[in-house]
Structure formats: C-alpha cells, structure tokens
Protein backbone atom coordinates (compact mmCIF):
# COMPACT_ATOMS: atom_id res chain seq x y z
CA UNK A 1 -103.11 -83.70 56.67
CA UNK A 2 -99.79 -83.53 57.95
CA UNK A 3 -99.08 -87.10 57.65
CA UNK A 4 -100.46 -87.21 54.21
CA UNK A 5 -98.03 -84.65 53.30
CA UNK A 6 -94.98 -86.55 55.09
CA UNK A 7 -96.01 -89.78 52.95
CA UNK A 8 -95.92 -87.84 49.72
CA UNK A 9 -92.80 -86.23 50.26
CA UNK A 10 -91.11 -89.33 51.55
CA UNK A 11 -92.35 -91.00 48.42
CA UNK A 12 -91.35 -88.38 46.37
CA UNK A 13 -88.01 -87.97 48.01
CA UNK A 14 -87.74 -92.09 47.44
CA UNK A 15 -88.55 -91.77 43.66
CA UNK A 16 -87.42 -88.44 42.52
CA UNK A 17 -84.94 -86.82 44.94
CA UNK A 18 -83.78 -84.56 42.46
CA UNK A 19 -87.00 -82.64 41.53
CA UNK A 20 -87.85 -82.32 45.23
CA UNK A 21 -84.39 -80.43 45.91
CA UNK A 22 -85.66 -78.19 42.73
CA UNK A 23 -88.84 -77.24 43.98
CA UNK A 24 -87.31 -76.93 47.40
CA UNK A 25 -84.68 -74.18 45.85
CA UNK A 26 -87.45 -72.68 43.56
CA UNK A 27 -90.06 -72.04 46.73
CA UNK A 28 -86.73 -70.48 48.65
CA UNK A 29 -86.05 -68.00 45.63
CA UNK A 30 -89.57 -67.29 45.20
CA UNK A 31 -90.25 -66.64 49.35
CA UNK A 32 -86.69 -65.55 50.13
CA UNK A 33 -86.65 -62.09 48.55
CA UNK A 34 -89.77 -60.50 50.34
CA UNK A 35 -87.79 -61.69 53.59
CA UNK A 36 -84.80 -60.00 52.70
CA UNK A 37 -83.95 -56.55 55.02
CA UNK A 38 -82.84 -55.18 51.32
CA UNK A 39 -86.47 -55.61 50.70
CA UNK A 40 -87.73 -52.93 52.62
CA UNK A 41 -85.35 -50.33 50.85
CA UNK A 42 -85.40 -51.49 47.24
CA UNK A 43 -89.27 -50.31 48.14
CA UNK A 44 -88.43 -47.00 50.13
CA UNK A 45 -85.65 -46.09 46.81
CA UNK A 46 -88.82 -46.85 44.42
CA UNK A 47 -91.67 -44.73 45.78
CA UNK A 48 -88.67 -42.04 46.03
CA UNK A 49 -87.97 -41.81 42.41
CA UNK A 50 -90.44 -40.79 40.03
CA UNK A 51 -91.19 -42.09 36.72
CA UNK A 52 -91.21 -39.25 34.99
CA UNK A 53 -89.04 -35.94 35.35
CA UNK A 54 -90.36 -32.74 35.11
CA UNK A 55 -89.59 -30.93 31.66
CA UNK A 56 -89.24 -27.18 31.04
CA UNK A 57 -92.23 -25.82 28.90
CA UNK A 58 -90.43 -24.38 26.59
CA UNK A 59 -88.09 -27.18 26.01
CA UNK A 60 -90.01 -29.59 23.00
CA UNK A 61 -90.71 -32.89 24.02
CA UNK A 62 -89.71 -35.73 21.95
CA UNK A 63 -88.51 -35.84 18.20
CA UNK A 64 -89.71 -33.08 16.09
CA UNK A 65 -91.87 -33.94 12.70
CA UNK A 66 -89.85 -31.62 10.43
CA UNK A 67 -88.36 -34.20 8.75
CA UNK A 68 -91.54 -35.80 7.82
CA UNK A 69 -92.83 -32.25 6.73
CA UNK A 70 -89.40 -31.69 4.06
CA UNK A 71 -90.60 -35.04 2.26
C-alpha cells in the first residue's frame, strides 16, 4: 500500500508538481486549525457566550406592527 502510494505521488510529483504542492497546502489548512492551542479556546469562548441574551418582559421584542395597522 505504501509503495503504491510512493509511485503515485512520485508520478504525480513528475507530471504535475504544482497541483501536488496545492493539495499539500489545502490538507495543511484543512488539518492545521484543529491542531492549533488557539483551538481549544476559540471552543471554551463559544460555549461561554450565549446565543441569545436575556430580554426584560416588559421591554417589546422586535419591531412593532403599528405601522402596518395606520395603513
């Protein structure tokens, strides 16, 4: 398996060096990230904010349909 995979690279690397480095750099941007020590806060910072903020009851919540009542 291994040296299948060594003969197609090599080839590929012979006939299209270019698109090899590209796929190399795309599979490094794509597997990179997750590897990152930032990683593990971006995650903590996002299950410690919420989505949604608490609103008073009393305050309305979104636009109010007076306007559509004065037509």
């Amino acid at each position: 398996m291994a040296v299948r995979l060594g003969a197609f690279l090599k080839n590929a690397w012979d006939k299209e060096p270019v698109l090899v480095v590209f796929f190399f750099i795309g599979t490094l941007a794509v597997i990179l990230p997750s590897m990152s020590p930032y990683f593990k806060y971006s995650v903590m910072i996002n299950k410690a904010t919420p989505y949604n903020y608490h609103v008073h009851p009393q305050d309305p919540q979104g636009p109010s349909p007076e306007w559509l009542k004065n037509l």
